[in-house]
C-alpha atoms as a PDB file:
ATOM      1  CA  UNK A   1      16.630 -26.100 -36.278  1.00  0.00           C
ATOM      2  CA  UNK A   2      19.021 -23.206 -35.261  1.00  0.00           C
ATOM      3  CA  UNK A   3      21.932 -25.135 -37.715  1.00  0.00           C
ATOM      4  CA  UNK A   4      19.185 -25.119 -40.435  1.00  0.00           C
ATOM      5  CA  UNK A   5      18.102 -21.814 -40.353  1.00  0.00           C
ATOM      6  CA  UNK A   6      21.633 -20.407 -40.060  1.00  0.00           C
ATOM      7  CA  UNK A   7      22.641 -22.583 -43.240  1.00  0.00           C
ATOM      8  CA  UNK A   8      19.549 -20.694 -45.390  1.00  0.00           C
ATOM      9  CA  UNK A   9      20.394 -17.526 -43.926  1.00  0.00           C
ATOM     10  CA  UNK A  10      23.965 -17.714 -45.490  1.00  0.00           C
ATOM     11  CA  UNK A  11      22.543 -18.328 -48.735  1.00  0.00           C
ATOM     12  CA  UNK A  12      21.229 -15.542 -49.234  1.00  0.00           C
ATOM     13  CA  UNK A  13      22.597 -12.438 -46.779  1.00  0.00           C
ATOM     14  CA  UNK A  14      26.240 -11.568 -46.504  1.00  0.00           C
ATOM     15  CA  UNK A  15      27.471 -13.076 -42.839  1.00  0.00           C
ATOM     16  CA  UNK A  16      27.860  -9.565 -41.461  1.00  0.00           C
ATOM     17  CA  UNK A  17      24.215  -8.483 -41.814  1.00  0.00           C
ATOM     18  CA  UNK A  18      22.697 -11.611 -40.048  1.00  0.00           C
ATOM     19  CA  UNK A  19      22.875 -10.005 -36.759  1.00  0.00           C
ATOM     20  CA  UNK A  20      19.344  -8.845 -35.729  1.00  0.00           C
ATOM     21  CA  UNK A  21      20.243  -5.950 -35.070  1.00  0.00           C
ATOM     22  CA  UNK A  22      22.084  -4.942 -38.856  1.00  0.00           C
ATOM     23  CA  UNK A  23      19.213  -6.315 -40.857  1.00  0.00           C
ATOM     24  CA  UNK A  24      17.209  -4.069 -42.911  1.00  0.00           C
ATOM     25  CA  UNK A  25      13.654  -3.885 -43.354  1.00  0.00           C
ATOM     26  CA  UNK A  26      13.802  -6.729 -46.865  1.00  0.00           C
ATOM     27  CA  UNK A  27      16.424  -8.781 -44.734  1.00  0.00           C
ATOM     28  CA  UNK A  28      13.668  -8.837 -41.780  1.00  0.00           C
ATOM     29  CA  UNK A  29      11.727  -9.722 -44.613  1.00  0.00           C
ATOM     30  CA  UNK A  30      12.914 -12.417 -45.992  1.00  0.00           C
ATOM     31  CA  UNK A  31      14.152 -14.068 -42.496  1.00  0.00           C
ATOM     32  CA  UNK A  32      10.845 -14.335 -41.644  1.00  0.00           C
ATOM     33  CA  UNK A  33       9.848 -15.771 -45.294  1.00  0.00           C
ATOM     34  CA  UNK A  34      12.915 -18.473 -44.360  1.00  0.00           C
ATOM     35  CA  UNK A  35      11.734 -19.091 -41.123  1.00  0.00           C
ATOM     36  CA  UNK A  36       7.501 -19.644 -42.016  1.00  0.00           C
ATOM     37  CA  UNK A  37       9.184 -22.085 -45.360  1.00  0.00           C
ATOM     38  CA  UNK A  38      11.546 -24.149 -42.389  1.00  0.00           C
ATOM     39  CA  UNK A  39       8.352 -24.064 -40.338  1.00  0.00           C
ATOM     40  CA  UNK A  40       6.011 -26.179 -42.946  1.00  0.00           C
ATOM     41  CA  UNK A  41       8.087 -28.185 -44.541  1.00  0.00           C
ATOM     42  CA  UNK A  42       9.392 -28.939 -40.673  1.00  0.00           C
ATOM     43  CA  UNK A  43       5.788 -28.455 -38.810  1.00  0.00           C
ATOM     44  CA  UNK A  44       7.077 -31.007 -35.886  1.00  0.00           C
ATOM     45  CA  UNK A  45       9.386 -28.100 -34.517  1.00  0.00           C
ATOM     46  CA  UNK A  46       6.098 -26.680 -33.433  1.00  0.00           C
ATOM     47  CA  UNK A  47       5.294 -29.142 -31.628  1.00  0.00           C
ATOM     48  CA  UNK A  48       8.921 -29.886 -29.877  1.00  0.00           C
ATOM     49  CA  UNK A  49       8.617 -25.672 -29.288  1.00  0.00           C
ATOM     50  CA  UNK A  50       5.493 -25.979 -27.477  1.00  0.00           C
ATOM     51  CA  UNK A  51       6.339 -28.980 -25.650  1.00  0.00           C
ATOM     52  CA  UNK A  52       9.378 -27.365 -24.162  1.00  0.00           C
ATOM     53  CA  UNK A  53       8.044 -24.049 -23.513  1.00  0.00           C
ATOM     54  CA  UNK A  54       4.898 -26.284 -21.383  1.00  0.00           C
ATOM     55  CA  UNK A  55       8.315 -28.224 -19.606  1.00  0.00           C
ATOM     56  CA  UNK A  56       9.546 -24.922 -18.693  1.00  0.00           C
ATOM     57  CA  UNK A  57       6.565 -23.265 -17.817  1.00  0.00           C
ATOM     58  CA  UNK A  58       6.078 -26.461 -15.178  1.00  0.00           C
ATOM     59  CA  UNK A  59       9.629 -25.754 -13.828  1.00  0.00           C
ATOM     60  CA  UNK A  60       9.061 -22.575 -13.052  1.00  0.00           C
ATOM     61  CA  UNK A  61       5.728 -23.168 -11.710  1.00  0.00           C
ATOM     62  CA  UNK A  62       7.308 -25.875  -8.945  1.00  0.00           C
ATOM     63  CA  UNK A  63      10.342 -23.502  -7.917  1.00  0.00           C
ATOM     64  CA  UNK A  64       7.441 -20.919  -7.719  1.00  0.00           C
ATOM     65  CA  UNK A  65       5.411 -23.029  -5.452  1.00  0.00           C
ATOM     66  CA  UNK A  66       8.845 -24.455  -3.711  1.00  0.00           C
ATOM     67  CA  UNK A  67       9.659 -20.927  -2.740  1.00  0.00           C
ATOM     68  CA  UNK A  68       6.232 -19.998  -1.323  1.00  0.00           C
ATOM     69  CA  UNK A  69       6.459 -23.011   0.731  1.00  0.00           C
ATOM     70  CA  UNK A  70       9.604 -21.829   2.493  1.00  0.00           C
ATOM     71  CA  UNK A  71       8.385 -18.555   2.392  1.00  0.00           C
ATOM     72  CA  UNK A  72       5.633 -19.433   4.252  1.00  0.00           C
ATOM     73  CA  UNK A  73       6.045 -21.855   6.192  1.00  0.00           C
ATOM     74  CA  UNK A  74       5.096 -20.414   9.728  1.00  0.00           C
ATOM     75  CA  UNK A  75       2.161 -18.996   8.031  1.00  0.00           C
ATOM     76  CA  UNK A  76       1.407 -22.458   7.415  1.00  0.00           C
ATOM     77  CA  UNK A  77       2.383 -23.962  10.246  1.00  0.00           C
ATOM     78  CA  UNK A  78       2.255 -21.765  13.357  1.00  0.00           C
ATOM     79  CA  UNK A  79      -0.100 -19.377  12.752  1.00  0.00           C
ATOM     80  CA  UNK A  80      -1.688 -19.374  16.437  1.00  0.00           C
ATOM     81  CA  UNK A  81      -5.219 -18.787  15.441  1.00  0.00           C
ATOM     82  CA  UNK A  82      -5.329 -21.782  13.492  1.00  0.00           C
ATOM     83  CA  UNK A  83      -7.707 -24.865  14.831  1.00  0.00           C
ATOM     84  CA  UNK A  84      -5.183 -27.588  15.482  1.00  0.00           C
ATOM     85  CA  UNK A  85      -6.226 -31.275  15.659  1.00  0.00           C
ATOM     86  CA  UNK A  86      -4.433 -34.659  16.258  1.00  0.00           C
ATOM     87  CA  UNK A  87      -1.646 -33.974  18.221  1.00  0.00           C
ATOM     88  CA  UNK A  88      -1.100 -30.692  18.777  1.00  0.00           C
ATOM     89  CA  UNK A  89       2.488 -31.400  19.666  1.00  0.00           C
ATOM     90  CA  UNK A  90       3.183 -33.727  17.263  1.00  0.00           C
ATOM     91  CA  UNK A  91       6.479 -33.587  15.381  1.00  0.00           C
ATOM     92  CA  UNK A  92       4.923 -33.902  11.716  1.00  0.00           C
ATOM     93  CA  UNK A  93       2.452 -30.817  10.207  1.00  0.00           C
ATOM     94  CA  UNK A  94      -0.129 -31.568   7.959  1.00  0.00           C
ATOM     95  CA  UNK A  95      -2.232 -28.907   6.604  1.00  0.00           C
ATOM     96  CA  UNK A  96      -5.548 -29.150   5.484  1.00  0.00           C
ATOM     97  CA  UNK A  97      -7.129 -25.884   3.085  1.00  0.00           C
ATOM     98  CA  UNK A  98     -11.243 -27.019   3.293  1.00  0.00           C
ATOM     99  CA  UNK A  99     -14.596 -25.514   2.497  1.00  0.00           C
ATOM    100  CA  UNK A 100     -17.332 -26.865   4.155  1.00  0.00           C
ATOM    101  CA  UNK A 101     -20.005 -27.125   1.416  1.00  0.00           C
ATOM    102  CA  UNK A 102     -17.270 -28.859  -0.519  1.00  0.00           C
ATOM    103  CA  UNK A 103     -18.852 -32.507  -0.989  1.00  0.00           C
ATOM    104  CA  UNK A 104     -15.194 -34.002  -1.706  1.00  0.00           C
ATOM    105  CA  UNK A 105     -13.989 -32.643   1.697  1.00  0.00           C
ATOM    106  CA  UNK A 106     -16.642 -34.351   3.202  1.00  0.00           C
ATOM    107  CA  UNK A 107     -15.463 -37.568   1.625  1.00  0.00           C
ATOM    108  CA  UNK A 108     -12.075 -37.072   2.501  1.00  0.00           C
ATOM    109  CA  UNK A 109     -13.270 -36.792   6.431  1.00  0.00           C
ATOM    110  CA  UNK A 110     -13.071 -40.277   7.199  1.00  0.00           C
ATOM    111  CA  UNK A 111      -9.813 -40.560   5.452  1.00  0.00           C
ATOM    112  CA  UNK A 112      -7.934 -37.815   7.478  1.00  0.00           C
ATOM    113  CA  UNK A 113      -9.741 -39.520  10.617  1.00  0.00           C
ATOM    114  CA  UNK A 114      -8.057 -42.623   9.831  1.00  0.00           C
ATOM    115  CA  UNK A 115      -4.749 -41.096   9.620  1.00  0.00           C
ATOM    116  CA  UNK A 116      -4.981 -39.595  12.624  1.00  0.00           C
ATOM    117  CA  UNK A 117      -5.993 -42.213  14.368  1.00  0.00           C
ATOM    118  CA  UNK A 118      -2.843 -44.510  13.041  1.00  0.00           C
ATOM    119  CA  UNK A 119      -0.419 -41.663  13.103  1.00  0.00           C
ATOM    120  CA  UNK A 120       0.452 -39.644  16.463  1.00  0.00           C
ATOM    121  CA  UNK A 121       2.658 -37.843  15.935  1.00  0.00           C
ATOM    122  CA  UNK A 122       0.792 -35.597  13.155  1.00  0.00           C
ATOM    123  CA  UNK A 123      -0.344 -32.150  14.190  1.00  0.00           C
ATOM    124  CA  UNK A 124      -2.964 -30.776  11.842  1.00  0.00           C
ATOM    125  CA  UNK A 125      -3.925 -27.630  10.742  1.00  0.00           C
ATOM    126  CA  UNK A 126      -7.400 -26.785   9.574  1.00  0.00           C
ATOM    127  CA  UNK A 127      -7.413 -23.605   7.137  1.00  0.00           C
ATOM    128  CA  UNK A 128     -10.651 -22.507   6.728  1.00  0.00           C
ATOM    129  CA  UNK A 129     -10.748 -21.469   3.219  1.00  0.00           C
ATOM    130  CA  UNK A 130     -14.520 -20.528   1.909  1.00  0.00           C
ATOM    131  CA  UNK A 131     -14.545 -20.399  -1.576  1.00  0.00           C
ATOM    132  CA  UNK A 132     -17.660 -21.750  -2.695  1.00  0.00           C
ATOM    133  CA  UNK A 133     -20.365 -19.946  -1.713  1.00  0.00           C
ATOM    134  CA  UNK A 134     -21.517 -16.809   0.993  1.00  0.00           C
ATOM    135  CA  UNK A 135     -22.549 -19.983   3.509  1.00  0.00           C
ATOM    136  CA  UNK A 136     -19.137 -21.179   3.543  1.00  0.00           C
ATOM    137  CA  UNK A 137     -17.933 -18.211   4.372  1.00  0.00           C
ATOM    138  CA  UNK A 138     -20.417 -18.194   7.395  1.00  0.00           C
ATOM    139  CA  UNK A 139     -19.873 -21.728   8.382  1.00  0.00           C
ATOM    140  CA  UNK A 140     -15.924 -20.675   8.339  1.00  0.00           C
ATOM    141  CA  UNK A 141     -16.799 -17.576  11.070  1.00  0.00           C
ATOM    142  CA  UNK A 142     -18.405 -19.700  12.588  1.00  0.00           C
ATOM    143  CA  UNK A 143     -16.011 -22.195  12.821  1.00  0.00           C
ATOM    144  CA  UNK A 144     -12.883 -19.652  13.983  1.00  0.00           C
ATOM    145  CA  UNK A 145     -15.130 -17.937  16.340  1.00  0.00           C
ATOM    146  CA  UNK A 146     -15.612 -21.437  18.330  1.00  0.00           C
ATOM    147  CA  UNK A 147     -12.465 -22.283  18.217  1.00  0.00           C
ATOM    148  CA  UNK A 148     -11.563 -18.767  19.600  1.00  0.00           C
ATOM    149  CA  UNK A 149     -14.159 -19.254  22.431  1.00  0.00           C
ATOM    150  CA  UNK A 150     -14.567 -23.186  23.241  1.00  0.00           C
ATOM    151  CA  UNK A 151     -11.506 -24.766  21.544  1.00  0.00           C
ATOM    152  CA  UNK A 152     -12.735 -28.258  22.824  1.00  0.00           C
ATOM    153  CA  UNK A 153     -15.746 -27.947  20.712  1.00  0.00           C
ATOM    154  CA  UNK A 154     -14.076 -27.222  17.234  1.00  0.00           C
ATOM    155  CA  UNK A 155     -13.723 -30.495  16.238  1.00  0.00           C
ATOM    156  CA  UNK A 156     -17.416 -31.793  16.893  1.00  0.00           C
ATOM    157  CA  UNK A 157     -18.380 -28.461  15.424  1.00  0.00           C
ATOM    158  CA  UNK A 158     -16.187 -29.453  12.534  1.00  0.00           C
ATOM    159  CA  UNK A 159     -17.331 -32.966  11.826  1.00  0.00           C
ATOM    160  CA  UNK A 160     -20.954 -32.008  12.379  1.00  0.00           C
ATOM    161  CA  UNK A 161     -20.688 -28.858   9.748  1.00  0.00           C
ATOM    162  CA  UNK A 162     -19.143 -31.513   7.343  1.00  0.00           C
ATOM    163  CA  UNK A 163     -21.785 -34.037   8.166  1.00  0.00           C
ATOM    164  CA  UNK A 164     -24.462 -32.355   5.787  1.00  0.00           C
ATOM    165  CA  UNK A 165     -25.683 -32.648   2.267  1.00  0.00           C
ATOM    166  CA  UNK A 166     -25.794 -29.805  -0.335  1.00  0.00           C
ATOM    167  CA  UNK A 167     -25.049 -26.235   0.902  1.00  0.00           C
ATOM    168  CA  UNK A 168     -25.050 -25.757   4.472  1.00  0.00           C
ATOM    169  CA  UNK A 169     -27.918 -23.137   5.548  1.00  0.00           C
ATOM    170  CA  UNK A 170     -27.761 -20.827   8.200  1.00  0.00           C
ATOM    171  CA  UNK A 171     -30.624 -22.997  10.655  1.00  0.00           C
ATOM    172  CA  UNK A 172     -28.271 -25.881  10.098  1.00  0.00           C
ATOM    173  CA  UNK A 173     -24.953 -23.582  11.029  1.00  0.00           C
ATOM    174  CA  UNK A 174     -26.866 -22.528  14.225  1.00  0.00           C
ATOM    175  CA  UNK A 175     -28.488 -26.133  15.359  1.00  0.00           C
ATOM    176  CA  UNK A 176     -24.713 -27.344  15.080  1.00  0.00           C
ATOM    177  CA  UNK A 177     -23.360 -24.522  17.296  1.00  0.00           C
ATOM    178  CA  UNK A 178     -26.306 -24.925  20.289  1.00  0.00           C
ATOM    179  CA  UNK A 179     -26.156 -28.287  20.043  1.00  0.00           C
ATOM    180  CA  UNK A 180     -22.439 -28.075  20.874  1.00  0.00           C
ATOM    181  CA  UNK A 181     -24.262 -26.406  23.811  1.00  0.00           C
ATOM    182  CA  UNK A 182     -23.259 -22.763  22.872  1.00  0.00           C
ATOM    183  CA  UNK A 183     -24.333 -19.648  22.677  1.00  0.00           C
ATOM    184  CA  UNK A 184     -25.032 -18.736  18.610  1.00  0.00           C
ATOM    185  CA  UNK A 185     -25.330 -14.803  19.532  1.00  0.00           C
ATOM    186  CA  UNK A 186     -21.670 -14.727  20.882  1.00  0.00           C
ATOM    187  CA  UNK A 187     -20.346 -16.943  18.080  1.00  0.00           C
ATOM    188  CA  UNK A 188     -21.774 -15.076  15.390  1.00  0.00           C
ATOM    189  CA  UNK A 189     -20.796 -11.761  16.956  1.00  0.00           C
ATOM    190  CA  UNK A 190     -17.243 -13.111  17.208  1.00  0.00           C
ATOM    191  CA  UNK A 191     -16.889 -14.345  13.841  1.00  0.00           C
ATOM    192  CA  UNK A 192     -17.769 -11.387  12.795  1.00  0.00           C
ATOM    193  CA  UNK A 193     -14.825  -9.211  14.152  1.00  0.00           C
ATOM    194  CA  UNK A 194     -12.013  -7.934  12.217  1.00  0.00           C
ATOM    195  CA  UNK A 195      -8.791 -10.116  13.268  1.00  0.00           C
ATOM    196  CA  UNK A 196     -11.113 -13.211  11.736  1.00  0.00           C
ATOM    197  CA  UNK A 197     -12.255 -11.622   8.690  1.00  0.00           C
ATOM    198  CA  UNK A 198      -8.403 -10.554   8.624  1.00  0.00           C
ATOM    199  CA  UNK A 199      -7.300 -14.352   9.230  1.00  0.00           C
ATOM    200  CA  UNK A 200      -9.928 -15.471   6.811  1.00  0.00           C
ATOM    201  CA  UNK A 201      -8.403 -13.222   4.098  1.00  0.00           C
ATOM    202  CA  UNK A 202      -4.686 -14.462   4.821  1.00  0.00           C
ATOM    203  CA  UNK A 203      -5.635 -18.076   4.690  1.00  0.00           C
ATOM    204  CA  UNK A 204      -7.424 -16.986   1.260  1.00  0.00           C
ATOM    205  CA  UNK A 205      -3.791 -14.806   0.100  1.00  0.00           C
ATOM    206  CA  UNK A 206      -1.733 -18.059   1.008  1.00  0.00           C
ATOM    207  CA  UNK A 207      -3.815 -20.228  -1.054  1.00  0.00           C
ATOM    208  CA  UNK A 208      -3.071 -17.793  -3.655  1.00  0.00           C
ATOM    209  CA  UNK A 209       0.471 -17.814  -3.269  1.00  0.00           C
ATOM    210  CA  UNK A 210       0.366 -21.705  -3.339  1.00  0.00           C
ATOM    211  CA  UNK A 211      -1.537 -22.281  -6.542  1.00  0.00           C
ATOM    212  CA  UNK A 212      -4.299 -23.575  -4.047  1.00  0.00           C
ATOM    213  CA  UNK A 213      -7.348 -23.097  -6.270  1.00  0.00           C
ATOM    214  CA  UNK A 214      -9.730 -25.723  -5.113  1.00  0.00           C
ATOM    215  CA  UNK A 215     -10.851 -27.709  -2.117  1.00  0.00           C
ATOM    216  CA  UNK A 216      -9.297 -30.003  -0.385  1.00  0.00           C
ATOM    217  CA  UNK A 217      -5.873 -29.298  -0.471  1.00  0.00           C
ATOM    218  CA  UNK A 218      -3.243 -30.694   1.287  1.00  0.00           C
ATOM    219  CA  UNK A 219       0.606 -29.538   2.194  1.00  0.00           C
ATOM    220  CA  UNK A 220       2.527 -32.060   3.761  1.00  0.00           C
ATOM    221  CA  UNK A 221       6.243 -31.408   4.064  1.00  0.00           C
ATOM    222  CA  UNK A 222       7.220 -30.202   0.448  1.00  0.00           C
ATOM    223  CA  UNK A 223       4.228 -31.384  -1.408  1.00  0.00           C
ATOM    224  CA  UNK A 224       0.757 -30.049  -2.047  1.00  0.00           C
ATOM    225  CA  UNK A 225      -1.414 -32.607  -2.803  1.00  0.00           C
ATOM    226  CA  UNK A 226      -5.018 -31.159  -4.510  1.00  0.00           C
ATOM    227  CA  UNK A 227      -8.328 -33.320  -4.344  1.00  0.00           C
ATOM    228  CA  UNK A 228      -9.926 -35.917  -2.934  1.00  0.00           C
ATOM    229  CA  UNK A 229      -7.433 -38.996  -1.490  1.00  0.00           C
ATOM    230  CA  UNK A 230      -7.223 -41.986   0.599  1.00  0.00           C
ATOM    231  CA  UNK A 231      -5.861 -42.343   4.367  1.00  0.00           C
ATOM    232  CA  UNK A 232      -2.768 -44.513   2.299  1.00  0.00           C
ATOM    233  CA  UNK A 233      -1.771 -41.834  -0.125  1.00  0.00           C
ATOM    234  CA  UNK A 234      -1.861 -39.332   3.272  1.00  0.00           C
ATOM    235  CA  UNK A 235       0.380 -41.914   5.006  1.00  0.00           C
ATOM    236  CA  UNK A 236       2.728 -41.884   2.469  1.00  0.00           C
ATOM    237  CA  UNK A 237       3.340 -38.342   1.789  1.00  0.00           C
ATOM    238  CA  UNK A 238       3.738 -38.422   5.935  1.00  0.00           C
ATOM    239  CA  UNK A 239       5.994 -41.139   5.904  1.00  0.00           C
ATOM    240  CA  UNK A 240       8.396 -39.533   3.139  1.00  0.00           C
ATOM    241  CA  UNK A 241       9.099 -36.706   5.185  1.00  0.00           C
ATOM    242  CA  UNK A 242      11.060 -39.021   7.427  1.00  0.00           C
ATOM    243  CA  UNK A 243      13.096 -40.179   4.400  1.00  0.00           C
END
């Protein structure tokens, strides 16, 4: 294209005015008249244009996402107030971003279960990340503050929050906590301090940083992996960490 539009230009402007910067206004002119006439009698350039410009657009998106990664990666991994399930001194970090009225997290329960359960050595990090709705945002206080007070608890407070249809109500957030056989005054007061409002909104800036944008969302090693999946594809995102 570049050859092309080089060979019209020096048809018709001396060589030393095709710099952009030495053209008059009528040179301007007719480059641009040169360039719209290349453009429709060659309207496939458009298309190669805007097919490269998407290809580098991608590239830069992935380094982008690469470097937050690194850049992050004790945020990720080692923030302390984090739940942590599995093993919590397993070797390989898997990170889980989750809303609890999410009905796709719910279905991906029994698959993170099952890797779990065929994988020790995976530590796992729950990032409670309410995006849908002000009850997720509850459930997710809810959530931190138990893990703050009763650790052991978390995870049947987890599973049971993600054991219910349609959006999760604030009876059904409280039943879950006193049947877990504690007290919903002291949770609720604790969720509602400041560090976990303040942890709720980093978890919420990280996602940013990511490209995280929906529930569930997965980082394993170098890889984010969006949406809904199976135990397998988990295993073998795990398992290429070792390669």
């Amino acid at each position: 294209m570049l050859r092309t539009l080089v060979v019209l230009l020096s048809l018709t402007l001396p060589a030393a005015t095709v710099s952009a910067q030495s053209l008059t206004d009528a040179q301007e002119a007719a480059v641009r008249e040169l360039i719209r006439e290349h453009l429709i009698e060659n309207p496939e350039i458009l298309a190669e244009a805007f097919e490269a410009l998407q290809a580098r657009q991608q590239q830069a998106e992935v380094k982008a996402r690469q470097d937050a990664l690194a850049e992050l990666s004790d945020v990720l991994r080692n923030a302390g107030d984090d739940p942590i399930g599995g093993n919590p001194d397993g070797t390989i970090t898997v990170v889980e971003f989750f809303d609890y009225n999410c009905p796709f997290c719910r279905r991906v329960k029994p698959e993170v279960i099952t890797l779990l359960e065929n994988d020790e050595r995976i530590r796992y990090v729950f990032k409670e990340f309410p995006i849908l709705s002000e009850s997720s945002a509850q459930a997710a206080r809810v959530a931190l503050a138990v893990w703050d007070i009763d650790p052991a608890s978390y995870w049947d407070v987890h599973n049971a929050l993600m054991g219910h249809d349609g959006t999760l109500t604030e009876d059904q957030i409280r039943a879950v906590v006193v049947e877990a056989g504690l007290d919903w005054d002291a949770v609720v007061a604790r969720g509602d301090d400041e560090d976990i409002t303040q942890k709720i909104r980093q978890t919420l800036q990280t996602a940013q940083r990511l490209g995280i944008n929906g529930t569930p969302s997965f980082v394993i090693g170098s890889e984010i992996i969006p949406g809904f999946v199976e135990a397998e594809q988990l295993a073998a995102a795990v398992a290429a960490i070792d390669r």
